[in-house]
Protein backbone atom coordinates (compact mmCIF):
# COMPACT_ATOMS: atom_id res chain seq x y z
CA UNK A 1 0.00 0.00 0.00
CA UNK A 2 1.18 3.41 -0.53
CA UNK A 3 2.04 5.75 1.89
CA UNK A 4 -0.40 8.44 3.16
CA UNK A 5 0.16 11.80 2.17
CA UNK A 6 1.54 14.76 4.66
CA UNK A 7 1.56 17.86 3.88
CA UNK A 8 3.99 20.48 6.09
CA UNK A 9 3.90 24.27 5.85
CA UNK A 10 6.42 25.35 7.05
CA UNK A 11 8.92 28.44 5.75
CA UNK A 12 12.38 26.88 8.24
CA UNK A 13 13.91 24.49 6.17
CA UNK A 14 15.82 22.96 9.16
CA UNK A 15 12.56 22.16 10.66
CA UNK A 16 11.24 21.10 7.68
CA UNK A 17 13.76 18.38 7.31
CA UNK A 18 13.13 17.43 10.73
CA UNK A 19 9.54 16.87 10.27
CA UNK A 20 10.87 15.07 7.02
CA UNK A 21 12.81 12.67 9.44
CA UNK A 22 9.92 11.91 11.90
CA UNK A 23 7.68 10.99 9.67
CA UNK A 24 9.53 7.72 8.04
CA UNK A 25 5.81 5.77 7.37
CA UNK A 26 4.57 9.32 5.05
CA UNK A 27 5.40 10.63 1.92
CA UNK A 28 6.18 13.58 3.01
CA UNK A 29 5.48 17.01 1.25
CA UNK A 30 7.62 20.80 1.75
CA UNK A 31 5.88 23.95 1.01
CA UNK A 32 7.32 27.35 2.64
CA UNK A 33 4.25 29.24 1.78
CA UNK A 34 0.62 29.49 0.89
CA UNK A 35 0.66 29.94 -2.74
CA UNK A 36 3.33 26.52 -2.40
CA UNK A 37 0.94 25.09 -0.12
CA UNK A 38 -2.34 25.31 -2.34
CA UNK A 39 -0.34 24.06 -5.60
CA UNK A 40 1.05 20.61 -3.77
CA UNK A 41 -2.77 20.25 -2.30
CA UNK A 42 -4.23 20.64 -5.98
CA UNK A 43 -2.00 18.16 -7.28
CA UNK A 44 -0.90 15.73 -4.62
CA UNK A 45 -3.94 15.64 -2.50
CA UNK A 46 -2.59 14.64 1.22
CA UNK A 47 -4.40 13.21 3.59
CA UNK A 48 -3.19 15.61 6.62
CA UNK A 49 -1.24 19.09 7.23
CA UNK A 50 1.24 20.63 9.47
CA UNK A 51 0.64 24.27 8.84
CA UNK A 52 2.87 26.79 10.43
CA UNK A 53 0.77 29.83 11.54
CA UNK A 54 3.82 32.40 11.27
CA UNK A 55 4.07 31.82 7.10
CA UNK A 56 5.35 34.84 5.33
CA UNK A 57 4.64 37.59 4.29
CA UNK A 58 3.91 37.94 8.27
CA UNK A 59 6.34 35.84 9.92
CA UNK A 60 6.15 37.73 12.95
CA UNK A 61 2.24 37.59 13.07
CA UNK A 62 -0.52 34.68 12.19
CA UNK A 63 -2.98 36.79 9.52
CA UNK A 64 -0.94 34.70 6.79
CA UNK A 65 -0.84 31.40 8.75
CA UNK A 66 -4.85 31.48 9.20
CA UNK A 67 -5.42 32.53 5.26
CA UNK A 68 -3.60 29.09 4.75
CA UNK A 69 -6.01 27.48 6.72
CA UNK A 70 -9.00 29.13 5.41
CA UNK A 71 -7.58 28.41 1.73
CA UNK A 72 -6.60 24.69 2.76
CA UNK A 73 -9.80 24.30 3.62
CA UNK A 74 -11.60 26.11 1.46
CA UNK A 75 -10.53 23.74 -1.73
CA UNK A 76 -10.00 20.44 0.23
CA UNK A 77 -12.43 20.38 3.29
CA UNK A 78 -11.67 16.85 4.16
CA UNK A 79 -8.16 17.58 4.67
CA UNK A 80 -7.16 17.17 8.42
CA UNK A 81 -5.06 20.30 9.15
CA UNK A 82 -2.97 20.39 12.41
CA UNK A 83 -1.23 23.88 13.35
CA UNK A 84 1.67 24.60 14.80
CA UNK A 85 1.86 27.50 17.37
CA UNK A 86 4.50 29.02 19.24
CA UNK A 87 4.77 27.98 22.98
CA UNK A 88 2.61 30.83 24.90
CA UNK A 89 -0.02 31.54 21.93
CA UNK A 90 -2.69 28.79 23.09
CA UNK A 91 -5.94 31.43 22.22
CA UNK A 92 -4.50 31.56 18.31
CA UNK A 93 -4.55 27.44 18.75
CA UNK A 94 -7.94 27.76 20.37
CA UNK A 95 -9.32 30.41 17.49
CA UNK A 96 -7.62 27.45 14.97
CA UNK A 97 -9.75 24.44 16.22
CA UNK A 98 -12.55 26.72 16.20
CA UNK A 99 -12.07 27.32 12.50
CA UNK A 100 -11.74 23.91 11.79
CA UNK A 101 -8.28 22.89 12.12
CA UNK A 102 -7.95 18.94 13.45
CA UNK A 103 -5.85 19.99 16.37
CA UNK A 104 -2.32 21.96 16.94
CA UNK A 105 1.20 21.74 18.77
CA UNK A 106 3.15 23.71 20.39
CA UNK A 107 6.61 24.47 19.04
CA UNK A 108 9.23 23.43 20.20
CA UNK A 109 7.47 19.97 18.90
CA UNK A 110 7.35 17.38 20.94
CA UNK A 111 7.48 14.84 18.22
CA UNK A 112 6.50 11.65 20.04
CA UNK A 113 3.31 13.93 20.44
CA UNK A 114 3.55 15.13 17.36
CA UNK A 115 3.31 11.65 15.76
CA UNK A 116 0.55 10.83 17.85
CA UNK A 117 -1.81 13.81 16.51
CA UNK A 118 -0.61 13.37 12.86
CA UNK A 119 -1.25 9.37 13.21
CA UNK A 120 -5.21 10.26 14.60
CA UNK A 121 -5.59 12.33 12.08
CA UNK A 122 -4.83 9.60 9.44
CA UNK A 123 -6.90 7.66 11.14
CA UNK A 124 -10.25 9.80 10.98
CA UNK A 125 -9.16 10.39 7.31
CA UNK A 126 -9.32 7.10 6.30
CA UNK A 127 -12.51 6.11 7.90
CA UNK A 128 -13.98 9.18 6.31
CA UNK A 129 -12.84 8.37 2.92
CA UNK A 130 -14.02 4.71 3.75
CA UNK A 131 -17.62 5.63 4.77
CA UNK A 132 -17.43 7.63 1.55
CA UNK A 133 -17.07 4.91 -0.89
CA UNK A 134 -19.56 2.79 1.39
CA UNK A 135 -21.66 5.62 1.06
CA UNK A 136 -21.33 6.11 -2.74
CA UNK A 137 -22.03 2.10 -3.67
CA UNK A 138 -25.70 2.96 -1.37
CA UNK A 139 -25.50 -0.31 0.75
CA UNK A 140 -26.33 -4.05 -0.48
CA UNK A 141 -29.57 -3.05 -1.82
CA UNK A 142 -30.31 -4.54 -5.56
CA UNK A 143 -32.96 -1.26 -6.84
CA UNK A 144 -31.41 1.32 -7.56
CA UNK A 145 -32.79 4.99 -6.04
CA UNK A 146 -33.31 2.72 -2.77
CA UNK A 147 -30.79 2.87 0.37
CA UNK A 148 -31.31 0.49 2.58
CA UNK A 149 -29.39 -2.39 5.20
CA UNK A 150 -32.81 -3.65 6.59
CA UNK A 151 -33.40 -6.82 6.98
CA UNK A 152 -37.10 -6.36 6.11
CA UNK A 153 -36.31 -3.67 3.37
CA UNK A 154 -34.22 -5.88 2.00
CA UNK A 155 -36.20 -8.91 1.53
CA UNK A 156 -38.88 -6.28 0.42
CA UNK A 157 -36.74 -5.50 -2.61
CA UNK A 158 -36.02 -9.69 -3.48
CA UNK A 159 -39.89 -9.41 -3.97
CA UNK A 160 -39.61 -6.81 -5.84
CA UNK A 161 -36.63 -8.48 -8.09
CA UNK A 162 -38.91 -11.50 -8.88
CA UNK A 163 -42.10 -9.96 -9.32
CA UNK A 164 -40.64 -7.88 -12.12
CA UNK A 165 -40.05 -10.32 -14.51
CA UNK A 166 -43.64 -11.20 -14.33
CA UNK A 167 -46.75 -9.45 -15.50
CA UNK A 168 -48.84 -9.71 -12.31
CA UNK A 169 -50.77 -6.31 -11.17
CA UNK A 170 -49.10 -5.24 -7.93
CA UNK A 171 -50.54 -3.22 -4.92
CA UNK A 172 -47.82 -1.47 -2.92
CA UNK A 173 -48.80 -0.79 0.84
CA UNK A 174 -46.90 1.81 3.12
CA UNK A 175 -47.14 4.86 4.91
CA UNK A 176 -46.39 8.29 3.04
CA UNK A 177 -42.86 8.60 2.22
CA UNK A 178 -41.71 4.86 2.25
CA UNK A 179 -40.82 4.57 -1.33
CA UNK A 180 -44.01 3.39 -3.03
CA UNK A 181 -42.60 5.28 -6.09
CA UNK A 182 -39.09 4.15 -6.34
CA UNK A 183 -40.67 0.63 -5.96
CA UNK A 184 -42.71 0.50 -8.54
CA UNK A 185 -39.81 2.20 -10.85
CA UNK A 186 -37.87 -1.39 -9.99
CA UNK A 187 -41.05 -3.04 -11.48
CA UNK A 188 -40.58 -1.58 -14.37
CA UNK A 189 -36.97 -1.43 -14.96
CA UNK A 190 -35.97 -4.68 -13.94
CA UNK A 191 -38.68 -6.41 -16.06
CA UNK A 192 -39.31 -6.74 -19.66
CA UNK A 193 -41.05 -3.77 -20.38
CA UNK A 194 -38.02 -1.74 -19.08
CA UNK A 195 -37.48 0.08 -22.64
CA UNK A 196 -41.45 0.99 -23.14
CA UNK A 197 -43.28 3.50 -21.30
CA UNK A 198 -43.58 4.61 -17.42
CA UNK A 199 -45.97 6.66 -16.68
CA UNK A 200 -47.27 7.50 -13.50
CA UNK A 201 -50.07 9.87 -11.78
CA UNK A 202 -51.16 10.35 -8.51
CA UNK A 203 -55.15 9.64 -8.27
CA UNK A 204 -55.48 11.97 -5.17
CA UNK A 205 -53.50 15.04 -6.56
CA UNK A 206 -56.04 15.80 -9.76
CA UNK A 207 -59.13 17.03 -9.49
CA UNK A 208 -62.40 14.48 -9.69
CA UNK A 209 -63.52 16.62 -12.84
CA UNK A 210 -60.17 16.46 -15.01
CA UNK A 211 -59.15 13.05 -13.62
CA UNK A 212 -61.19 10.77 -15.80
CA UNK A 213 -59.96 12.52 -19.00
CA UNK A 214 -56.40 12.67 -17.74
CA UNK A 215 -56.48 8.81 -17.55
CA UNK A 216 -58.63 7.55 -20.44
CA UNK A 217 -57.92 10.96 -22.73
CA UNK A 218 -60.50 12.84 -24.55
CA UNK A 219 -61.86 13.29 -28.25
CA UNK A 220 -61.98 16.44 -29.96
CA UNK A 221 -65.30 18.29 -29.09
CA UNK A 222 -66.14 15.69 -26.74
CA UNK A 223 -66.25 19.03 -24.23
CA UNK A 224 -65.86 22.67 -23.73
CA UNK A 225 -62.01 23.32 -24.42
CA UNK A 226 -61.28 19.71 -25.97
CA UNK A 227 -59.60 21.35 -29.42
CA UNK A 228 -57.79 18.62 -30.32
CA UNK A 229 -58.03 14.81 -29.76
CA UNK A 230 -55.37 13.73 -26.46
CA UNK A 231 -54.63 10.35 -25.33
CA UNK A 232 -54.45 9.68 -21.54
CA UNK A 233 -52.14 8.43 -19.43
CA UNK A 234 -53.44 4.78 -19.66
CA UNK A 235 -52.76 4.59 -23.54
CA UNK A 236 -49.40 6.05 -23.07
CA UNK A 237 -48.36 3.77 -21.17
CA UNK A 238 -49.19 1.04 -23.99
CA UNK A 239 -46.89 -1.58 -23.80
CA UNK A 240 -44.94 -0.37 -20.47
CA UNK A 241 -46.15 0.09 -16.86
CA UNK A 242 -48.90 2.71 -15.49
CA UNK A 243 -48.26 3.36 -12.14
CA UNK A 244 -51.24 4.22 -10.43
CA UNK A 245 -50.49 6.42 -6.99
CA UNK A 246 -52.83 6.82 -3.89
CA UNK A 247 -55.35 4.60 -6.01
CA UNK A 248 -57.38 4.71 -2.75
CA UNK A 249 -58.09 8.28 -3.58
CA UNK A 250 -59.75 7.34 -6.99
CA UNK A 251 -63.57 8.18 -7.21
CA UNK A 252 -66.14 5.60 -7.45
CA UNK A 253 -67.38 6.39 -10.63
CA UNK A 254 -63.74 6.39 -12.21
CA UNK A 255 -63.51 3.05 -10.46
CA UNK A 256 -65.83 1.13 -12.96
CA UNK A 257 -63.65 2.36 -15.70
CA UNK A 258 -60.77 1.36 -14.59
CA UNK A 259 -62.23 -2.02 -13.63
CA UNK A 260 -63.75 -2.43 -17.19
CA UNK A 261 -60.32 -1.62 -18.58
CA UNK A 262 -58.23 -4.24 -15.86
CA UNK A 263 -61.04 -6.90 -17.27
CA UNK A 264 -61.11 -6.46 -20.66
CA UNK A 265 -57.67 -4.53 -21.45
CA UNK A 266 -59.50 -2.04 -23.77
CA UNK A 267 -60.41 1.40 -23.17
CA UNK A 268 -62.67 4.17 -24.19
CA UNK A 269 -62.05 8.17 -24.64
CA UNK A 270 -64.08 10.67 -23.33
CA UNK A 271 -66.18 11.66 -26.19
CA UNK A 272 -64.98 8.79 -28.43
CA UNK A 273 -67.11 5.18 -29.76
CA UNK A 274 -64.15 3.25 -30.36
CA UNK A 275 -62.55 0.81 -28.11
CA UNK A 276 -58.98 0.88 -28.15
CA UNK A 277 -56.80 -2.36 -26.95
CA UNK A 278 -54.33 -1.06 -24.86
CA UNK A 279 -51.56 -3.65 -23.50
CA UNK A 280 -50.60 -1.99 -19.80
CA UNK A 281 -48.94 -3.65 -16.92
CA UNK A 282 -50.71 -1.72 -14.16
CA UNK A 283 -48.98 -0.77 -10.77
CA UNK A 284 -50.72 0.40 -7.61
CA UNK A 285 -50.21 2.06 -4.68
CA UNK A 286 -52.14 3.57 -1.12
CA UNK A 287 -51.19 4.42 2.25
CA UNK A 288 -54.53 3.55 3.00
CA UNK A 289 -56.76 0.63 4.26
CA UNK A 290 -58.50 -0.77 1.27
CA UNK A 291 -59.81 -3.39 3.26
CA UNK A 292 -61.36 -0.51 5.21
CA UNK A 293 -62.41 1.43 2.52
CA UNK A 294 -64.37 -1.82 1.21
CA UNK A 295 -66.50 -2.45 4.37
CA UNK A 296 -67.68 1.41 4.13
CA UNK A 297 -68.18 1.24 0.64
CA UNK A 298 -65.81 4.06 -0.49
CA UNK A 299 -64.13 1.27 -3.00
CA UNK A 300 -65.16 -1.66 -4.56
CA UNK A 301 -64.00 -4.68 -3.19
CA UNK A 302 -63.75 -6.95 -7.44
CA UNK A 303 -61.77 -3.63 -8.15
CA UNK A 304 -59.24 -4.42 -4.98
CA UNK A 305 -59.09 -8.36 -6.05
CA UNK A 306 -57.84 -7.11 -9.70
CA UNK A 307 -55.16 -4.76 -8.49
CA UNK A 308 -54.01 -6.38 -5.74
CA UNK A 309 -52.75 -10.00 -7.61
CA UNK A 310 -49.80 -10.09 -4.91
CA UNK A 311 -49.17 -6.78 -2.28
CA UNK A 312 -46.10 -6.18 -1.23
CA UNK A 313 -45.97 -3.98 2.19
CA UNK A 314 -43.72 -1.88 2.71
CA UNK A 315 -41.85 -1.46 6.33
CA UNK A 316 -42.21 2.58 7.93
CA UNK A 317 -38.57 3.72 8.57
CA UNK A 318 -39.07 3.34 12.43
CA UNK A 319 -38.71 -0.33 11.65
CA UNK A 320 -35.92 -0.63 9.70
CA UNK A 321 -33.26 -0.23 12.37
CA UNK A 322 -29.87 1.67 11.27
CA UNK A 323 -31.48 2.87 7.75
CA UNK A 324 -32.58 6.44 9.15
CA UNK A 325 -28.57 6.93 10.04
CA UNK A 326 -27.33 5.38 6.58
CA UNK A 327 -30.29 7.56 4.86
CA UNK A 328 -28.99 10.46 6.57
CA UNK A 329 -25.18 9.90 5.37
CA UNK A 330 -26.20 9.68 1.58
CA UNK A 331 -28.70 12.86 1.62
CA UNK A 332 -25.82 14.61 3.61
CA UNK A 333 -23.26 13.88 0.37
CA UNK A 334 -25.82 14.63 -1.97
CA UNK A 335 -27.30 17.80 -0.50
CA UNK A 336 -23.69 18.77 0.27
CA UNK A 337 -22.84 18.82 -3.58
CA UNK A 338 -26.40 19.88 -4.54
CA UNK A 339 -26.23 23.13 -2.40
CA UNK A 340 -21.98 23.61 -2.75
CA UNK A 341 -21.38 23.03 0.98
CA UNK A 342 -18.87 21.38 2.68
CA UNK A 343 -20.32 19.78 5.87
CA UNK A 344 -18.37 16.93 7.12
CA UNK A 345 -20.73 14.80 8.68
CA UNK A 346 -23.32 14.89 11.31
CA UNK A 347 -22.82 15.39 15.28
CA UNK A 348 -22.96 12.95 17.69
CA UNK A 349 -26.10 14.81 18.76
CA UNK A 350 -27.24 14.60 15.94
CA UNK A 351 -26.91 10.57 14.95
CA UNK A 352 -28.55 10.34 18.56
CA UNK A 353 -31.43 12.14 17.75
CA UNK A 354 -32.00 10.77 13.66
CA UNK A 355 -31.79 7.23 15.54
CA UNK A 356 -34.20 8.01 18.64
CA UNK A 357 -37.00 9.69 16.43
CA UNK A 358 -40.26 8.14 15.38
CA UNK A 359 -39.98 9.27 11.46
CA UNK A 360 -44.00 9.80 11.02
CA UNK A 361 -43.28 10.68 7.18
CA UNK A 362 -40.20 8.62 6.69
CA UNK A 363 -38.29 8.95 3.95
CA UNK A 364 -39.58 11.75 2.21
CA UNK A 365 -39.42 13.30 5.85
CA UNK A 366 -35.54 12.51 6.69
CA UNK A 367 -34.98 13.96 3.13
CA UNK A 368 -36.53 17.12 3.76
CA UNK A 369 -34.80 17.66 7.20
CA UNK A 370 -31.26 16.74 5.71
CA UNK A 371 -31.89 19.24 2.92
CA UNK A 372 -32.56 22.15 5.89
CA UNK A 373 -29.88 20.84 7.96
CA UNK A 374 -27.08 21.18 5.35
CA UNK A 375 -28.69 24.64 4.17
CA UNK A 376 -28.71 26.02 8.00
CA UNK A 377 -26.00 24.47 9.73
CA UNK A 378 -23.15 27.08 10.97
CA UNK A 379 -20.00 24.81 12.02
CA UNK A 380 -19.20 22.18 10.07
CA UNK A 381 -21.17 19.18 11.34
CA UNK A 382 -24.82 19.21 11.48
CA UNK A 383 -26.19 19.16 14.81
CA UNK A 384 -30.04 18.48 16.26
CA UNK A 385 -30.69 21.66 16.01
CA UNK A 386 -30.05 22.11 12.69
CA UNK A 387 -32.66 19.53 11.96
CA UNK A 388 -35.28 20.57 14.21
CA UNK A 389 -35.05 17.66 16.42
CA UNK A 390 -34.51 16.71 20.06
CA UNK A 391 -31.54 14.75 21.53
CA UNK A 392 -32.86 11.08 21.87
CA UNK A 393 -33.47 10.05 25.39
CA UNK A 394 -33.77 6.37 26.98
CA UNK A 395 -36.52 5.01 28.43
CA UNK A 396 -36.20 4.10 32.01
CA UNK A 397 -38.85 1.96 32.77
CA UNK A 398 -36.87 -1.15 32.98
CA UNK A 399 -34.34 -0.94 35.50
CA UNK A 400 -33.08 -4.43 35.68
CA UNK A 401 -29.58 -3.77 35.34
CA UNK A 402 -28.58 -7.04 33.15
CA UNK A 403 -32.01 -5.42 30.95
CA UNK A 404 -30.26 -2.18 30.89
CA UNK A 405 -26.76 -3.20 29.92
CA UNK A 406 -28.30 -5.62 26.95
CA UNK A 407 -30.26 -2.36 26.00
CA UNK A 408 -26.92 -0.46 26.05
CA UNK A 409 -24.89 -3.14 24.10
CA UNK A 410 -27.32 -3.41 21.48
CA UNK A 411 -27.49 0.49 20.93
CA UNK A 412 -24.15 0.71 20.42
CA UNK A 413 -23.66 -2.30 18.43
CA UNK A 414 -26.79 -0.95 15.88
CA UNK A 415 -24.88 2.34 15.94
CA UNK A 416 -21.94 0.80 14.78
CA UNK A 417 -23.35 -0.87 12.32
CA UNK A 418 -25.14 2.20 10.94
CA UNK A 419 -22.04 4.42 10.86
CA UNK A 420 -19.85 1.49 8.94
CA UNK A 421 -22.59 0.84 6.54
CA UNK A 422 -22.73 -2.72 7.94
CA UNK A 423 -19.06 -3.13 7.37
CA UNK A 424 -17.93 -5.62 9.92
CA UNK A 425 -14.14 -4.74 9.78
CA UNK A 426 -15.00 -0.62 10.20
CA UNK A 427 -17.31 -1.41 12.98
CA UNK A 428 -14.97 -3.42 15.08
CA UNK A 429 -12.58 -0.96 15.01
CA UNK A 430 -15.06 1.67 16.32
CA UNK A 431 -16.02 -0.74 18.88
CA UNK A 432 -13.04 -1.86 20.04
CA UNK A 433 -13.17 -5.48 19.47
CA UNK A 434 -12.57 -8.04 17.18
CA UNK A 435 -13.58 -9.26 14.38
CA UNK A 436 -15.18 -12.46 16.03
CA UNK A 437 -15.97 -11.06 19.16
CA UNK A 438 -18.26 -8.57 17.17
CA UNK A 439 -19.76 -11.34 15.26
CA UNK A 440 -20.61 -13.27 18.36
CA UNK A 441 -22.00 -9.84 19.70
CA UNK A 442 -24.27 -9.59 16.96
CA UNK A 443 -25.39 -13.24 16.98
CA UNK A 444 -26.58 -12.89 20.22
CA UNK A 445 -28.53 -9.90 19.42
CA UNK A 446 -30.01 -11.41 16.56
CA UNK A 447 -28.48 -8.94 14.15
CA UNK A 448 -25.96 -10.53 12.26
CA UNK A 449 -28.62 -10.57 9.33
CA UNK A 450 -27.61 -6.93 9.31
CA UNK A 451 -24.30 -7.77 7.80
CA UNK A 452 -24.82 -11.11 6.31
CA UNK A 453 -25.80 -9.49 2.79
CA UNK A 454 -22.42 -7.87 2.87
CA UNK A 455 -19.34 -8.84 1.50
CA UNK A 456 -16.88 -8.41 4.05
CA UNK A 457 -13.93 -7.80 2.15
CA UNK A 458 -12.22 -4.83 4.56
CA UNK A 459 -8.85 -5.13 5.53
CA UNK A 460 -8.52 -5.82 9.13
């Protein structure tokens, strides 16, 4: 393996070469000044810096040594920069951390300490760039759009996988927010209607009067304002998939149409005489009780039996332990380039209170707080606060203290799991442990299914 990359700023050449000589395990890189400084970061990209805060063109001050920083920073945010300050000036270390350096030394070094810092700071790099890439291949999860290391979610998407290939209508059940839509994408995609049409529309977001001619189309003259003939949204989805959305929201009069056409695979338009064959794979989905909806006659139950060949439900996030942190992560790197910030992650606070909260609208809910968390957030994690939610707290009601330290041990080992995107070897190390005392761990807890989808390919 090559060796990391360390970057000292530093304008004494004899110290310089000394940090050269203590730092035998990293490929060491000089620059004596910022505009050096920035041109070895653009093209060597190290992992970690040593930045001197007296730099010229002020070698007596530190308004040159922070503009390093800043810069440093500024173009490579994940670069872990430690500062070196002269023996006495702690409040310009303080004011250093506080603008993001990793952490400082006082000169003269103490290199034993020195080594230490610089060695941490690899460290935290690596795991960083690590929970990148883990990040970036979105978990063991075989539909694409759809991040997920649950257990449930997962087996939720096998059914998906195999019902594809088939041409069976399919009712998706779930709360708002769950991914009803990216689900019935996967339908279509991974089956053989993948290069025809997709077209979707949501039954409860048109109104009753327009919704009939948006799905069977219309005839020229066949009303006031129909100037030219129009096909709906059922004949354009000849020979793909129509994806019907909050079908439970579809009036009962609309509902005999749309029977008629399930039955008989023909359709009428508004205004028109002729029937047209139309060849559709049809796609539902309703965060509401049908079943409910039957026995007070708001929908008709031969309608339900056509659409609903196989239903596939579809977990809330609340039950799909370590997805809300692993969610979080991905809209975090992809709200982060969206918006051109540079957040590094999310506080501990933070991961505490994602994890303790009930997610009423899921998904589309953790989405929408990650967007205003990396829009409002000050320092450079995200914190609670940032997403409008309160620290998680534990419920004391239990207080057996073998109960309690199972609880504890399970937390942790869940939160592990979450923040190595179920990589065994990254969440040992954060535990502690080894490799097959974290496996026995999670055996007992009954979540090694967690990991088992994995490849565990990590070096140790």
């Amino acid at each position: 393996m090559s060796k990391p990359k360390l970057l000292i700023v530093e304008d004494d050449e004899g110290l310089s070469s000394q940090y050269r000589w203590a730092f035998p395990t990293c490929d060491v890189l000089i620059a004596g000044s910022r505009p050096q400084a920035m041109a070895v970061l653009e093209k060597e990209r190290p992992a970690a810096a040593i930045v001197d805060l007296g730099l010229p063109p002020d070698p007596d001050g530190v308004s040159e040594g922070f503009a390093t920083l800043e810069a440093l920073q500024r173009q490579y945010p994940d670069l872990k920069v430690i500062i070196a300050t002269s023996h006495g000036e702690r409040m310009h270390a303080l004011r250093a951390i506080a603008a993001g350096a990793f952490d400082f030394c006082e000169k003269p070094t103490d290199i034993a300490l020195l080594r230490t810092i610089v060695e941490r700071a690899l460290h935290v790099h690596a795991l960083e760039e690590e929970n990148r890439r883990l990040a970036e291949v979105q978990g063991p999860s075989p539909i694409k759009r759809l991040i997920t290391n649950s257990d449930a979610m997962l087996k939720v998407c096998r059914t998906i996988e195999r019902l594809a290939a088939t041409n069976v209508t399919v009712l998706l059940l779930g709360e708002s927010g769950t991914g009803k839509e990216a689900l019935a994408r996967a339908l279509h995609e991974l089956g053989p209607r993948a290069k025809q049409p997709y077209v979707a529309i949501n039954c409860g977001a048109i109104p009753e009067n327009l919704l009939e001619s948006e799905l069977f189309g219309y005839e020229r003259g066949a009303f006031t304002g129909a100037v030219k003939q129009t096909i709906g949204k059922i004949e354009a989805a000849n020979k793909g998939t129509l994806f019907l959305d909050e079908i439970g929201d579809l009036p009962h009069q609309l509902q005999v149409k749309l029977l008629r056409f399930l039955q008989e695979q023909v359709i009428e338009r508004i205004g028109g005489r002729t029937t047209i064959p139309v060849d559709v794979r049809v796609v539902s989905a309703t965060n509401l009780s049908l079943e409910d909806q039957i026995t007070d006659g708001r929908f008709r139950s031969d309608l339900f039996y056509r659409l609903n060949s196989v239903t596939v439900r579809i977990p809330p996030l609340r039950e799909r332990p370590g997805d809300a942190v692993l969610l979080a992560r991905y809209f975090l790197g992809r709200f982060n380039r969206e918006f051109n910030r540079n957040l590094r992650g999310l506080s501990e606070e933070a991961l505490s209170a994602i994890a303790a909260h009930h997610w009423p609208g899921n998904v589309r809910e953790l989405e929408n707080r990650m967007k205003r968390g990396v829009v409002m957030a000050d320092g450079k994690l995200i914190d609670a606060a940032d997403l409008e939610l309160a620290a998680g707290t534990v419920e004391a009601d239990d207080l057996d203290i073998r109960a309690a330290r199972l609880r504890a041990e399970r937390d942790v080992l869940q939160k592990a799991l979450a923040r190595s995107n179920g990589t065994v070897a990254i969440a040992a190390k954060l535990l502690g442990v080894s490799r097959p005392t974290l496996y026995a761990l999670l055996e007992s807890h009954g979540l090694a299914s967690a990991v088992e989808t994995l490849s565990d390919s990590s070096p140790d």
